[in-house]
Each structure stands twice: as C-alpha cells, then as structure tokens.
N, C-alpha and C. Protein backbone atom coordinates (compact mmCIF):
# COMPACT_ATOMS: atom_id res chain seq x y z
N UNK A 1 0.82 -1.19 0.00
CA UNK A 1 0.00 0.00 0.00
C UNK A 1 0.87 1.26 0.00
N UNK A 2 1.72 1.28 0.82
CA UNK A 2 3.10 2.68 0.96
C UNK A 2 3.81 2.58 -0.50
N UNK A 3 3.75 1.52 -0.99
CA UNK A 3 4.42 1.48 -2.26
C UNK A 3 3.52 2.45 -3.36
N UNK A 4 2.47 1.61 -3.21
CA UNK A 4 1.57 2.08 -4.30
C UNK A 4 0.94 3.86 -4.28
N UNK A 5 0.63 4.47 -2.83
CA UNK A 5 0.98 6.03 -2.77
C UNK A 5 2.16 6.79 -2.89
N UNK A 6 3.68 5.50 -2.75
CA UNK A 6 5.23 6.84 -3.47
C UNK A 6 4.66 6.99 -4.99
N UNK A 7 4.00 5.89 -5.41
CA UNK A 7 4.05 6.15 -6.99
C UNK A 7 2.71 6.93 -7.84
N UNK A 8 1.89 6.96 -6.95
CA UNK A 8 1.02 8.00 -7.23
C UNK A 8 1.66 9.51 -6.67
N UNK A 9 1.98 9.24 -5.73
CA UNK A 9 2.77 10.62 -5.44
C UNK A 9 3.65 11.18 -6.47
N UNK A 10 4.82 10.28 -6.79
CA UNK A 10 5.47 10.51 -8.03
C UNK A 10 4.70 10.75 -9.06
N UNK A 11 3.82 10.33 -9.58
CA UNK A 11 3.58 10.78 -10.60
C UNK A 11 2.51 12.14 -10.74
N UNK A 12 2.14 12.40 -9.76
CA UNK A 12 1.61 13.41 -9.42
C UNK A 12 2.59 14.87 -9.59
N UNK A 13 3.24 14.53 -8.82
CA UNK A 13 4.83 15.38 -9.12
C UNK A 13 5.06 15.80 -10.57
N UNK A 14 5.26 14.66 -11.12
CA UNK A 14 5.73 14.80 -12.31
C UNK A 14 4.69 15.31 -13.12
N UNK A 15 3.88 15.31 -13.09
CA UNK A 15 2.44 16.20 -13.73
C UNK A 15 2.28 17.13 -13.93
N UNK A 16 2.81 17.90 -12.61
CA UNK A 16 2.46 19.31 -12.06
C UNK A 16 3.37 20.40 -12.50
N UNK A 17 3.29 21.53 -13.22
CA UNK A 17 4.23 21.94 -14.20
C UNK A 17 3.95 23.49 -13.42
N UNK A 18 5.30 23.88 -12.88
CA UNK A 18 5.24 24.99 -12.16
C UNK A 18 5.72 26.38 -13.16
N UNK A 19 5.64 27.56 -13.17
CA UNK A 19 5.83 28.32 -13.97
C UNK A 19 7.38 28.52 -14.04
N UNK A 20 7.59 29.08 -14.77
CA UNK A 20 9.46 29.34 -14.71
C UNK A 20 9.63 30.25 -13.70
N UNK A 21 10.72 30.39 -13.88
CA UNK A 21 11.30 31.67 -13.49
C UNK A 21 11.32 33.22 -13.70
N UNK A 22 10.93 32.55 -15.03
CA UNK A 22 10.96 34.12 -16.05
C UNK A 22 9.52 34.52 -16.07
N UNK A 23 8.59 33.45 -16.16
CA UNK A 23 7.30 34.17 -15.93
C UNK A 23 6.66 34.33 -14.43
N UNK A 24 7.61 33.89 -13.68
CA UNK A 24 7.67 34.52 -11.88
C UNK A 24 8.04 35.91 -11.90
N UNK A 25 9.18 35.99 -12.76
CA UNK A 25 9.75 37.44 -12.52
C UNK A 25 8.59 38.03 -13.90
N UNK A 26 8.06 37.72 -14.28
CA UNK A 26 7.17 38.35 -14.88
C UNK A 26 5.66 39.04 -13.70
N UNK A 27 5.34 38.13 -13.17
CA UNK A 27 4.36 38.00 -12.46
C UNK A 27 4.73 39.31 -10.92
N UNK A 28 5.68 39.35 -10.82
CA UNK A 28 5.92 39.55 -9.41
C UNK A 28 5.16 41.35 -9.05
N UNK A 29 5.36 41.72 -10.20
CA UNK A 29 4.91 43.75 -10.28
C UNK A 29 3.47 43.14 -10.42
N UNK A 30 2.39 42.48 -10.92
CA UNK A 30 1.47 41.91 -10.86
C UNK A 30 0.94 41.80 -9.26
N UNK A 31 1.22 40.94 -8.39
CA UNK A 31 1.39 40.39 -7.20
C UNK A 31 1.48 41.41 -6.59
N UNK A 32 2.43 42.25 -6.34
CA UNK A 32 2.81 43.51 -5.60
C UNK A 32 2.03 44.48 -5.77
N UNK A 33 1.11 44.59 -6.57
CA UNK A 33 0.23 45.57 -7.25
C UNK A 33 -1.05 44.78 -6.64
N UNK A 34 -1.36 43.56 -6.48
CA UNK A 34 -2.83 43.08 -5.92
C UNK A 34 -2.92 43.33 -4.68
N UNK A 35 -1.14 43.19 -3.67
CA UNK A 35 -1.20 42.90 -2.47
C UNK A 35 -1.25 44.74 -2.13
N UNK A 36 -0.69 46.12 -2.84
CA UNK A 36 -1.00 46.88 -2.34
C UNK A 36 -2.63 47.82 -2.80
N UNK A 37 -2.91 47.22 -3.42
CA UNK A 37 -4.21 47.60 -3.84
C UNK A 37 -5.29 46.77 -2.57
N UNK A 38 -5.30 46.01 -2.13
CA UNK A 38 -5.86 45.49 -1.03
C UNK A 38 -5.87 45.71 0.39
N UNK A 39 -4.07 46.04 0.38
CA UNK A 39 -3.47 46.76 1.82
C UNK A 39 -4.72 48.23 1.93
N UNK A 40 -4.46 49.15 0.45
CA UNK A 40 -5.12 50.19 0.43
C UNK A 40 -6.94 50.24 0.78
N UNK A 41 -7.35 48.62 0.21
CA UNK A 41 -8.76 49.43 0.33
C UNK A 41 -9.02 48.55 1.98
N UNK A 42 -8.42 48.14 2.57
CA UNK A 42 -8.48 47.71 3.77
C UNK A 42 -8.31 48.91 4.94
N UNK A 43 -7.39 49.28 4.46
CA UNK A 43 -6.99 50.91 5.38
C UNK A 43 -8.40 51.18 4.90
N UNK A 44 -8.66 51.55 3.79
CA UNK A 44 -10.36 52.89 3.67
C UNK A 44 -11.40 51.97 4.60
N UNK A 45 -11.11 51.08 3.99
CA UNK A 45 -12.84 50.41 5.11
C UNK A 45 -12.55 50.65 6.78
N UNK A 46 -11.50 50.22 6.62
CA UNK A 46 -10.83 50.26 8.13
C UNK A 46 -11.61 51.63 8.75
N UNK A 47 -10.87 52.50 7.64
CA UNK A 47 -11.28 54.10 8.67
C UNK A 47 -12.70 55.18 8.32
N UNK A 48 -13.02 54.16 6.91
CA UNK A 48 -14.37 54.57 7.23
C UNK A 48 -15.34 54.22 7.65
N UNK A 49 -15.12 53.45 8.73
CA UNK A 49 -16.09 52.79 10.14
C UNK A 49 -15.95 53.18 11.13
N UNK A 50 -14.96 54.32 11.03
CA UNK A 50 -14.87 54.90 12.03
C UNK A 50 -15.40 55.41 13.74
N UNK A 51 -17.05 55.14 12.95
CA UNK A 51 -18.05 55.67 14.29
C UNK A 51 -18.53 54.47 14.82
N UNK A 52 -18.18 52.84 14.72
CA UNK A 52 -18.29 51.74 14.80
C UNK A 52 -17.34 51.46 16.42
N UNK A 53 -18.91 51.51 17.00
CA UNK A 53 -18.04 50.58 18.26
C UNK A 53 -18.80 49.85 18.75
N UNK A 54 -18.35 48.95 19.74
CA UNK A 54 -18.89 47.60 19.75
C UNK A 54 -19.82 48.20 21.49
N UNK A 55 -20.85 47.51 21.16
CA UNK A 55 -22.13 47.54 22.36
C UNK A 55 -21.57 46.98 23.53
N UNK A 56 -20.53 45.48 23.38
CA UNK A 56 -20.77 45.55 24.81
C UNK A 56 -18.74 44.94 25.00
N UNK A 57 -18.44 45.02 25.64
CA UNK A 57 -16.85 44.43 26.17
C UNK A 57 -16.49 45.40 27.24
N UNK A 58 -15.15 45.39 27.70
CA UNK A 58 -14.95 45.60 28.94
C UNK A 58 -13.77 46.50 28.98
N UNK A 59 -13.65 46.69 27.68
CA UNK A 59 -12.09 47.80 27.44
C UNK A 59 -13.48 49.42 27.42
N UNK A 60 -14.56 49.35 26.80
CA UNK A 60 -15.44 50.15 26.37
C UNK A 60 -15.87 50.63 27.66
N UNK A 61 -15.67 52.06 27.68
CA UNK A 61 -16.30 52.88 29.16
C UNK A 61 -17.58 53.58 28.38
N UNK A 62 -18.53 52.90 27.65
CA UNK A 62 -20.04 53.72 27.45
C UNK A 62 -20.79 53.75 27.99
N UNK A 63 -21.85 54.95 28.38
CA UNK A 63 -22.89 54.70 29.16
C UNK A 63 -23.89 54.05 28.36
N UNK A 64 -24.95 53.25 29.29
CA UNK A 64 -26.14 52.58 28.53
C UNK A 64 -26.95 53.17 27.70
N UNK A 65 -27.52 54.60 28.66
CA UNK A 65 -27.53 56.35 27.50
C UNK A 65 -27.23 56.28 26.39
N UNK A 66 -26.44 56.71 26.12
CA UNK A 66 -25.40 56.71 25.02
C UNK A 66 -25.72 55.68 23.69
N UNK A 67 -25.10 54.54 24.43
CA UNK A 67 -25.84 53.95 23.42
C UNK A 67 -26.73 53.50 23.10
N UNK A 68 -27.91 53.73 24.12
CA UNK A 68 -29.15 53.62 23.85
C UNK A 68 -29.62 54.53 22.77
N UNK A 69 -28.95 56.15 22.97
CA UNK A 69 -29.22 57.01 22.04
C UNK A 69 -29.11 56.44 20.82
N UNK A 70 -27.98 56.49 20.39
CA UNK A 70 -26.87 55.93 19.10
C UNK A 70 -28.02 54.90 18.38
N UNK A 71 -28.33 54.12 19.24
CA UNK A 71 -29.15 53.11 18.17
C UNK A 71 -30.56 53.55 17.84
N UNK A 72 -30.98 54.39 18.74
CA UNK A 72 -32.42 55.32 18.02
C UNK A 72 -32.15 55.69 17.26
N UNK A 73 -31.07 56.52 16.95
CA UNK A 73 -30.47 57.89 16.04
C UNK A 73 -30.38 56.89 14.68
N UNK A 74 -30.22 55.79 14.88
CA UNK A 74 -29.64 54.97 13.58
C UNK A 74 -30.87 54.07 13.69
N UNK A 75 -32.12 53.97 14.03
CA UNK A 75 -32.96 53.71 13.98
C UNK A 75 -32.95 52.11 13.97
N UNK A 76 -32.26 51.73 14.86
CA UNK A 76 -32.01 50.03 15.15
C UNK A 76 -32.61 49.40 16.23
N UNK A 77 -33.35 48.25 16.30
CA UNK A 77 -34.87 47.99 17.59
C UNK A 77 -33.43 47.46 18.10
C-alpha cells in the first residue's frame, strides 16, 4: 500500500508543471500591485467605520444612555 501512494505521489509530481522563473519574474509587479491595492482598500474600510463601536466588552467605558441614544439615532430595535 506505501508502495503504491510513493508512486502516485510521483507521478503526481511529475504532472504538475510549475511556472518558470521568467514568468515569476514576470508576475511579481502583478502580485505587488494586488497585495498593495488590497493593503489600500483595507486601510479605507478600516477608517471609514470609524463611528463603529462595539455595544458591549470591557475595554469600552459607554454609558447605557449613550448607546441607547446611538441606536435610536440609527434607527435600530
């Protein structure tokens, strides 16, 4: 049985055709360009939620007021 999965393994291997080098270094300004285009719209969402805070934990000094208001104002039962 261990025999018969090295050789599916092997040939699995041998199947699998990875890109070069040259079209890695092709790819890479590609890549670098997805990963900061994402960094970027992560920051915007990030900070335009700005008025987003959480109802209940223990770092949060809100009064019940408060956010009792907040969720009328935003019209949430």
């Amino acid at each position: 049985m261990l025999a018969k999965l090295k050789t599916t393994a092997a040939g699995l291997g041998q199947s699998l055709k990875f890109p070069s080098p040259a079209a890695l270094t092709k790819l890479l300004p590609l890549v670098v360009l997805a990963i900061g285009l994402t960094a970027l719209t992560m920051m915007f969402m990030w900070r335009s939620e700005a008025g987003y805070k959480p109802l209940f934990g223990a770092q949060e000094n809100v009064a019940a007021a408060d956010t009792m208001a907040a969720l009328d104002a935003e019209k949430i039962p």
